[in-house]
C-alpha atoms as a PDB file:
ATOM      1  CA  UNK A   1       0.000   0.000   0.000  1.00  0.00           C
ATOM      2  CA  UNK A   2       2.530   2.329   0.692  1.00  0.00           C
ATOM      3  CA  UNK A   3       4.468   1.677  -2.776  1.00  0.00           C
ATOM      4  CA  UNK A   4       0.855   2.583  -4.714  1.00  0.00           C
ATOM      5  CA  UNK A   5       0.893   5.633  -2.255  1.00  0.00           C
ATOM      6  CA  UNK A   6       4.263   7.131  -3.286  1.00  0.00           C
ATOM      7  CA  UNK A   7       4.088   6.085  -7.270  1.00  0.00           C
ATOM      8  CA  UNK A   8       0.472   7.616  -6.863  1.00  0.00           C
ATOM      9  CA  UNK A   9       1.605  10.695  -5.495  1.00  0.00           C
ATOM     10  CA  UNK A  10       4.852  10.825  -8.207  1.00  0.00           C
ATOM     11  CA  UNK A  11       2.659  10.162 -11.083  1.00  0.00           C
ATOM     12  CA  UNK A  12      -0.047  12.810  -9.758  1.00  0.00           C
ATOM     13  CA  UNK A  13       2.734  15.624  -9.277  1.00  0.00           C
ATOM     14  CA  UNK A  14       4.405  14.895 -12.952  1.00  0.00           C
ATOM     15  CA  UNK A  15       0.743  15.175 -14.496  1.00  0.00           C
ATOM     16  CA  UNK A  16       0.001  18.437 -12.511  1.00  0.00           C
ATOM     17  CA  UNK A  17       3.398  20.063 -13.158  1.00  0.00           C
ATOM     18  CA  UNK A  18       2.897  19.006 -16.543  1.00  0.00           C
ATOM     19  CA  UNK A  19      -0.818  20.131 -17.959  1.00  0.00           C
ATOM     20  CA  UNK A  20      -1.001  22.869 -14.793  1.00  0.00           C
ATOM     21  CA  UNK A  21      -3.660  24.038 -12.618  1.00  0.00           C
ATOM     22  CA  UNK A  22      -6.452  23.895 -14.878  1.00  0.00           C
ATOM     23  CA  UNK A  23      -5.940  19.687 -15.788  1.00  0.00           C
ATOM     24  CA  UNK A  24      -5.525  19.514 -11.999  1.00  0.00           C
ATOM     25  CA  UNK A  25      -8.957  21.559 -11.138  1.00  0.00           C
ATOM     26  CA  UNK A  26     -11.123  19.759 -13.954  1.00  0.00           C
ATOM     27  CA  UNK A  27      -9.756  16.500 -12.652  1.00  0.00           C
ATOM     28  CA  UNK A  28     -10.761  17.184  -8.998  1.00  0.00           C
ATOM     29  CA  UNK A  29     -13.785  18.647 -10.072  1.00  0.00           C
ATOM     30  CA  UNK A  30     -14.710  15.501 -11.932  1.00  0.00           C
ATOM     31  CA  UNK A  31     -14.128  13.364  -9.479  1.00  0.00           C
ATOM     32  CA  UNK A  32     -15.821  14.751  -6.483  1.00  0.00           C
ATOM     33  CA  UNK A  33     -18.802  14.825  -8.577  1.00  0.00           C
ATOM     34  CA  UNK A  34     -18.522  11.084  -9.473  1.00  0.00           C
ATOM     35  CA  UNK A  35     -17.842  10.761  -5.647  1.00  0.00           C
ATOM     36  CA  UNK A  36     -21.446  12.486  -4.882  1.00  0.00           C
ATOM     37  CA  UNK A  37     -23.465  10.990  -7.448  1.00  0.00           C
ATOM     38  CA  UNK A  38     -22.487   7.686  -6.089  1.00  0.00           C
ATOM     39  CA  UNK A  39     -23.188   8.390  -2.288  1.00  0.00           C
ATOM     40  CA  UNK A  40     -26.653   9.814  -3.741  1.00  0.00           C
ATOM     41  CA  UNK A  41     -27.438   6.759  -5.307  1.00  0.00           C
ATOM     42  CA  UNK A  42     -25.978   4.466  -2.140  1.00  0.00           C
ATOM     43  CA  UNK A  43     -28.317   6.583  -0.133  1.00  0.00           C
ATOM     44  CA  UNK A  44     -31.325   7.423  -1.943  1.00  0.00           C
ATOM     45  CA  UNK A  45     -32.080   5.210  -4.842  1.00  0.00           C
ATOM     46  CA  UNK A  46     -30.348   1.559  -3.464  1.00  0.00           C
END
């Protein structure tokens, strides 16, 4: 676990020095949505 944590965190920092804040901010944007819609449908609809 703590190997995926440090080549996730190496791979994450070359991506966001490469494409910038904007990649970074769509990314985390995306996902937190995909992270609600999923707790709505846990909660409501399952």
């Amino acid at each position: 676990m703590a190997v995926a944590n440090v080549a996730g965190s190496l791979l994450g920092t070359r991506v966001a020095l490469r494409h910038g804040a904007g990649f970074v901010r769509v990314v985390f944007i995306v996902v937190v949505s995909a992270l609600i819609l999923k707790t709505a449908y846990d909660a409501f609809l399952k």
